[in-house]
N, C-alpha and C. Protein backbone atom coordinates (compact mmCIF):
# COMPACT_ATOMS: atom_id res chain seq x y z
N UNK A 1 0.84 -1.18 0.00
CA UNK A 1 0.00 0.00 0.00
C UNK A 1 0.89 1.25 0.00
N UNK A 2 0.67 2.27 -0.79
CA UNK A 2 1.11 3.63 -1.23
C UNK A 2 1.28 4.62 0.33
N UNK A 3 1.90 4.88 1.24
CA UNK A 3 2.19 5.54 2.42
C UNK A 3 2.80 6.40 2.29
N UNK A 4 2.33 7.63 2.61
CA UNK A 4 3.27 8.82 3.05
C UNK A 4 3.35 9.18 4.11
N UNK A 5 4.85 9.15 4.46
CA UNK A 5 4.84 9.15 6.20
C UNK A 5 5.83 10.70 6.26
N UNK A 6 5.11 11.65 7.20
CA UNK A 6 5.32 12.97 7.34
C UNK A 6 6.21 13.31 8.26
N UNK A 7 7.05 13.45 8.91
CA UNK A 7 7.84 13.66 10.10
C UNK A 7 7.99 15.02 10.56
N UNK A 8 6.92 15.70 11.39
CA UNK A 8 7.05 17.25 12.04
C UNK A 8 7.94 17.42 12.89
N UNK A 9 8.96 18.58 12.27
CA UNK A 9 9.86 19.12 13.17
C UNK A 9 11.51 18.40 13.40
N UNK A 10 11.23 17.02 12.64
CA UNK A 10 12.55 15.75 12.75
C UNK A 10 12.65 15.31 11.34
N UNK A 11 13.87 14.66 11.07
CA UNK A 11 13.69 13.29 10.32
C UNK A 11 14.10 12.56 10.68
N UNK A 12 12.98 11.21 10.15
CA UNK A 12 12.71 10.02 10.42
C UNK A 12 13.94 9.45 9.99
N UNK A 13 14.25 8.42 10.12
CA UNK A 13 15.53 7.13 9.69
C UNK A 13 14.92 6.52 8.97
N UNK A 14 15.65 5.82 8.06
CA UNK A 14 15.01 4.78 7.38
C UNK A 14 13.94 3.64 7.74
N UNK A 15 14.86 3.04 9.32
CA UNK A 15 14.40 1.96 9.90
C UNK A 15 12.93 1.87 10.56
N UNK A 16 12.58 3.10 10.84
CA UNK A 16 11.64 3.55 11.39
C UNK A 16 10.52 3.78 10.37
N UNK A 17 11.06 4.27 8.95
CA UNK A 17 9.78 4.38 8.10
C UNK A 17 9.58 2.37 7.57
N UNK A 18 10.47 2.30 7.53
CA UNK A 18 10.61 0.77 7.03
C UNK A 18 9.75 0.10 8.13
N UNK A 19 9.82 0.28 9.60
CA UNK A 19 8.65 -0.49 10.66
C UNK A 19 7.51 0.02 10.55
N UNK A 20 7.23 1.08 9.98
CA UNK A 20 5.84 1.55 10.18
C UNK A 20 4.93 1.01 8.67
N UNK A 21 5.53 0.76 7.68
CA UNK A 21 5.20 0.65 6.46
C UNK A 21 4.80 -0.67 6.09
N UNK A 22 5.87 -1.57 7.37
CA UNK A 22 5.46 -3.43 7.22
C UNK A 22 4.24 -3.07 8.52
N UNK A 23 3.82 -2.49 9.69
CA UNK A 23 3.21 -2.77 10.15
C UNK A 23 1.80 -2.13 10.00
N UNK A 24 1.62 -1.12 8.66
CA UNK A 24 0.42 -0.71 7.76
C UNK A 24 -0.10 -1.50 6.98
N UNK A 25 0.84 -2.20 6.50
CA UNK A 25 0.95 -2.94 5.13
C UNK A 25 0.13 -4.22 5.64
N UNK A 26 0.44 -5.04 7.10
CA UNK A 26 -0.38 -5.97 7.65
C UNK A 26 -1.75 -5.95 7.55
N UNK A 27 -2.02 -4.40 8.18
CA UNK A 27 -3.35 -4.45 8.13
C UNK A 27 -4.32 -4.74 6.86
N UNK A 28 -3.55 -4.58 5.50
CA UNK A 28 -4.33 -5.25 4.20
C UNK A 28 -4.39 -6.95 4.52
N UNK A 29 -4.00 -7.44 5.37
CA UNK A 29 -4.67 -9.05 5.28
C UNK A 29 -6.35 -8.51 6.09
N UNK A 30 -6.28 -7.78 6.80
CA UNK A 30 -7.77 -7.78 7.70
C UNK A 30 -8.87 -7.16 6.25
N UNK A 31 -8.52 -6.03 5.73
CA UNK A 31 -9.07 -5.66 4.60
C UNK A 31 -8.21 -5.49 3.01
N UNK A 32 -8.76 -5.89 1.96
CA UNK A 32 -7.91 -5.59 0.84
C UNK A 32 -8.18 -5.06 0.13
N UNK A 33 -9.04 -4.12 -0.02
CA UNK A 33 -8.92 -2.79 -0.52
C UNK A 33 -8.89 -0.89 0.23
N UNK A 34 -7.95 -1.49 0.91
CA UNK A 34 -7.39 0.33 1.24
C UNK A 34 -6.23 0.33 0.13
N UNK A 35 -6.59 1.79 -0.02
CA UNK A 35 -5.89 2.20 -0.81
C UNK A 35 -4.27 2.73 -1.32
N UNK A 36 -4.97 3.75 0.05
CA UNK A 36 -3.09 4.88 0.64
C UNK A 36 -3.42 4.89 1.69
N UNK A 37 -2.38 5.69 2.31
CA UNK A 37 -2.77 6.29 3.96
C UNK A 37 -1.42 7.40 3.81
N UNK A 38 -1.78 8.17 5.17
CA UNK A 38 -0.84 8.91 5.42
C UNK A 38 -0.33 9.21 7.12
N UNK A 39 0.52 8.98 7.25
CA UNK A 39 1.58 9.11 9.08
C UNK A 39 1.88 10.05 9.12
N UNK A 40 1.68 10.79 10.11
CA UNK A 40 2.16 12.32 10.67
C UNK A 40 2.92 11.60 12.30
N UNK A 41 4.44 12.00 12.02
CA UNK A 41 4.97 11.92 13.44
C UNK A 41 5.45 13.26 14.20
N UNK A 42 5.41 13.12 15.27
CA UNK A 42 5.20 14.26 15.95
C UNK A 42 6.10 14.29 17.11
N UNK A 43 6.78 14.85 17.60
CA UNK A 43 7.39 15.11 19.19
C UNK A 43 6.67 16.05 19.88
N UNK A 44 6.62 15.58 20.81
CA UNK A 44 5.63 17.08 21.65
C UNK A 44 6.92 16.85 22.83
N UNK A 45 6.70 18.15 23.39
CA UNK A 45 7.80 18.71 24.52
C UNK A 45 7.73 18.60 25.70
N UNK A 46 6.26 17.88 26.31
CA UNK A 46 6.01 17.84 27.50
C UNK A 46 5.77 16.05 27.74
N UNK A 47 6.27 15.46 29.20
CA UNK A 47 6.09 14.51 29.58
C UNK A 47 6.98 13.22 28.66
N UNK A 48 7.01 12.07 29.46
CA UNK A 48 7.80 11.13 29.33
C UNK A 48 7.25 10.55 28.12
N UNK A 49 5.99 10.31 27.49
CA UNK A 49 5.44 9.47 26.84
C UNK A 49 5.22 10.84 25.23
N UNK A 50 6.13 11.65 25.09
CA UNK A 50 5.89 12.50 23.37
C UNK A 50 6.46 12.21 22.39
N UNK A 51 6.19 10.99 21.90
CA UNK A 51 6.06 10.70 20.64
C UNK A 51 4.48 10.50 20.45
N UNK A 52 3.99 11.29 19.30
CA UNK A 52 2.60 10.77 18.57
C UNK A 52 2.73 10.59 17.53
N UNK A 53 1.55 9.54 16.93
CA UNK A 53 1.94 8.51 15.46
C UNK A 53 0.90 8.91 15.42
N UNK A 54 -0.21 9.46 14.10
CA UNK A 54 -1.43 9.73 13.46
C UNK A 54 -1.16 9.11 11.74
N UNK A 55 -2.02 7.97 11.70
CA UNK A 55 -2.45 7.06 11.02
C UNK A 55 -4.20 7.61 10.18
N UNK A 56 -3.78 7.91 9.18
CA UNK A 56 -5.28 7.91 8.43
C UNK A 56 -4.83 7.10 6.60
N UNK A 57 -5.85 6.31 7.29
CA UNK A 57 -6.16 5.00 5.96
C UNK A 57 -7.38 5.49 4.68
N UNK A 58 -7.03 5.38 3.79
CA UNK A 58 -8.34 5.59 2.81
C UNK A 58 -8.72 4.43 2.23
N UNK A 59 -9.96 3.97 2.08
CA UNK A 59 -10.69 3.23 1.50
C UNK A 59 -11.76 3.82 0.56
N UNK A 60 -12.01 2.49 -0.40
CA UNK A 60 -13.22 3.45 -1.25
C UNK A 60 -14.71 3.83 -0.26
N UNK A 61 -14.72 4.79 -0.21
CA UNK A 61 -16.13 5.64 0.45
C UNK A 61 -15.75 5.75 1.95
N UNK A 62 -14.59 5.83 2.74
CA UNK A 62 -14.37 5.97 4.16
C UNK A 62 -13.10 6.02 4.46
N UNK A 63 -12.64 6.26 5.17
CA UNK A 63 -11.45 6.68 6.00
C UNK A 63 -11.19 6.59 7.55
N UNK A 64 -10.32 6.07 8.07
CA UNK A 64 -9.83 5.21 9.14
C UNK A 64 -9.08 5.84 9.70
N UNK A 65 -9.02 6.73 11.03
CA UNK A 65 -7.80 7.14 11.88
C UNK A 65 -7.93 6.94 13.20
N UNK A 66 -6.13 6.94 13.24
CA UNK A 66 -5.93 6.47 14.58
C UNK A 66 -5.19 7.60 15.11
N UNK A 67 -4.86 7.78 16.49
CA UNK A 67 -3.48 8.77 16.87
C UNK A 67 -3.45 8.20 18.46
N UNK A 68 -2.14 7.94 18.48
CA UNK A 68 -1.39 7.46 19.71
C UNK A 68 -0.27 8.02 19.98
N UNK A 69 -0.03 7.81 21.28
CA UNK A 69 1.18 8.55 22.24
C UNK A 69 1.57 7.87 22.71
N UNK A 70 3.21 7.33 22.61
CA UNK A 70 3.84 6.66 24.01
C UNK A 70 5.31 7.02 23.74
N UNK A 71 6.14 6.17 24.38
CA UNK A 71 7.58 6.82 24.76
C UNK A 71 8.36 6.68 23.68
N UNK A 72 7.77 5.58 22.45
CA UNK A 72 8.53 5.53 21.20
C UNK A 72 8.14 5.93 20.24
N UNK A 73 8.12 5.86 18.64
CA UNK A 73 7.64 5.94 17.80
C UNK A 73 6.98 4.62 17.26
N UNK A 74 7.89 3.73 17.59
CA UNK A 74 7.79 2.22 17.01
C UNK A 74 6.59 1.88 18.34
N UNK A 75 6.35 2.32 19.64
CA UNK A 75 4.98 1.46 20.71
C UNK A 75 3.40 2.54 20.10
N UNK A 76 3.95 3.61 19.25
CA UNK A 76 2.94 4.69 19.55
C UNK A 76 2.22 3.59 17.97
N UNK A 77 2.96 3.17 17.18
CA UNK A 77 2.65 2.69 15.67
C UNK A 77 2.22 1.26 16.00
N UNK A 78 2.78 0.52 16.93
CA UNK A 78 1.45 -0.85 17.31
C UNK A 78 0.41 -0.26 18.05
N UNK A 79 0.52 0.63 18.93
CA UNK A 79 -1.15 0.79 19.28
C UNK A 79 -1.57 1.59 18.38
N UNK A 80 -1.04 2.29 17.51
CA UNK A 80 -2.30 2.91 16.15
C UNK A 80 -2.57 1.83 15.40
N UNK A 81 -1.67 1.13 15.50
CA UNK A 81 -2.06 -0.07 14.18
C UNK A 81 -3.09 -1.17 14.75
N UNK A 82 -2.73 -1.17 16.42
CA UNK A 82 -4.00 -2.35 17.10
C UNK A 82 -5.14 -1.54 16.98
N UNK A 83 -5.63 -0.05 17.05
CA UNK A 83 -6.65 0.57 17.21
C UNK A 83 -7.70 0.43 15.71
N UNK A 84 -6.47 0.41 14.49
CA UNK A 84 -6.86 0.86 13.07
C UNK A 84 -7.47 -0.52 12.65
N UNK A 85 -6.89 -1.74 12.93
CA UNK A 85 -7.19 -3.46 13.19
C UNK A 85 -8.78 -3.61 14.09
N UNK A 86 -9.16 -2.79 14.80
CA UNK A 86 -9.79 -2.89 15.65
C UNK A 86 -11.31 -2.20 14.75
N UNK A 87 -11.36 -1.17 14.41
CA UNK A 87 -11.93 -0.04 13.13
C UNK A 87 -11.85 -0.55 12.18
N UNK A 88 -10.66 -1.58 11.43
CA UNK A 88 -10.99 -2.28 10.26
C UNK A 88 -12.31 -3.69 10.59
N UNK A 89 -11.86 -4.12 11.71
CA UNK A 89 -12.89 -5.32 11.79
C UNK A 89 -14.57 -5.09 11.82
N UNK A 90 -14.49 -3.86 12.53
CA UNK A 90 -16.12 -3.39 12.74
C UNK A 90 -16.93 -2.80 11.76
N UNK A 91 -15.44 -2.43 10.38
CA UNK A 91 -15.92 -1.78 9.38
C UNK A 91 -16.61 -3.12 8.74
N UNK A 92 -16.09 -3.99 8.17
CA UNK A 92 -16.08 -5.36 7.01
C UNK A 92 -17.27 -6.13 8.38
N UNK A 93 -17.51 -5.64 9.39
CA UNK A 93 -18.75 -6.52 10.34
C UNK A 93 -20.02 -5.76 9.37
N UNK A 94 -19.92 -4.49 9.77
CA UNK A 94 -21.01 -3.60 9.06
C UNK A 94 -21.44 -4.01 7.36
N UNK A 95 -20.26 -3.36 6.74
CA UNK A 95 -20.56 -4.02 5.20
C UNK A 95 -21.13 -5.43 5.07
N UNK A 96 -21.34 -6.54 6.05
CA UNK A 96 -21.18 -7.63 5.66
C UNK A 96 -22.24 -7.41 6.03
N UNK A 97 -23.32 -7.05 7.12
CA UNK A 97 -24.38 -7.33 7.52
C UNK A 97 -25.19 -6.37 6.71
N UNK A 98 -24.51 -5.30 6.54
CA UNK A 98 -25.49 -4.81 4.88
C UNK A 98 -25.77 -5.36 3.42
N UNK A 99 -24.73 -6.22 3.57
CA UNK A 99 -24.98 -6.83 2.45
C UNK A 99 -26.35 -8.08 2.80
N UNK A 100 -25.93 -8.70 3.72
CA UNK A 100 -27.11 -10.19 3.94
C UNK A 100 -28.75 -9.27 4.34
């Protein structure tokens, strides 16, 4: 899947866009048609836990976001990605029961 990952105020490393891109990319086994998405990373200046990861997924007719905070970049991108996993399942529950 097509990702643009934004980095406010820093740049990112390779390794870091490379973990966030296999752990987006997973979420196409739960659904297979999203399209793109786009990552905004963020440092904020206050408290132990400022890194934020903001995750928005596009699909045809909807769009999926997440945004999390914790002490890494790589813990803030599994809980956006468990949250976005979580929003993908309830999405494909819905479609499915509209369809029957």
């Amino acid at each position: 899947m097509k990702l643009q990952v934004h980095s406010i105020h820093f740049n990112a490393d390779v390794k870091l866009i490379d973990f966030i891109q296999k752990k987006v990319d997973k979420l196409e086994t739960f659904y297979d048609r999203l399209m793109d998405g786009e990552v905004f990373l963020k440092l904020n200046n206050e408290g132990v836990e400022n890194k934020t990861v903001e995750i928005k997924l596009n699909m045809p007719g909807s769009q999926l976001f997440a945004k999390e905070q914790a002490r890494s970049f790589e813990e803030a991108t599994d809980l956006a990605t468990e949250a976005l996993r979580a929003q993908l399942k309830k999405f494909k529950a819905k479609v499915k029961a509209g369809r029957s």
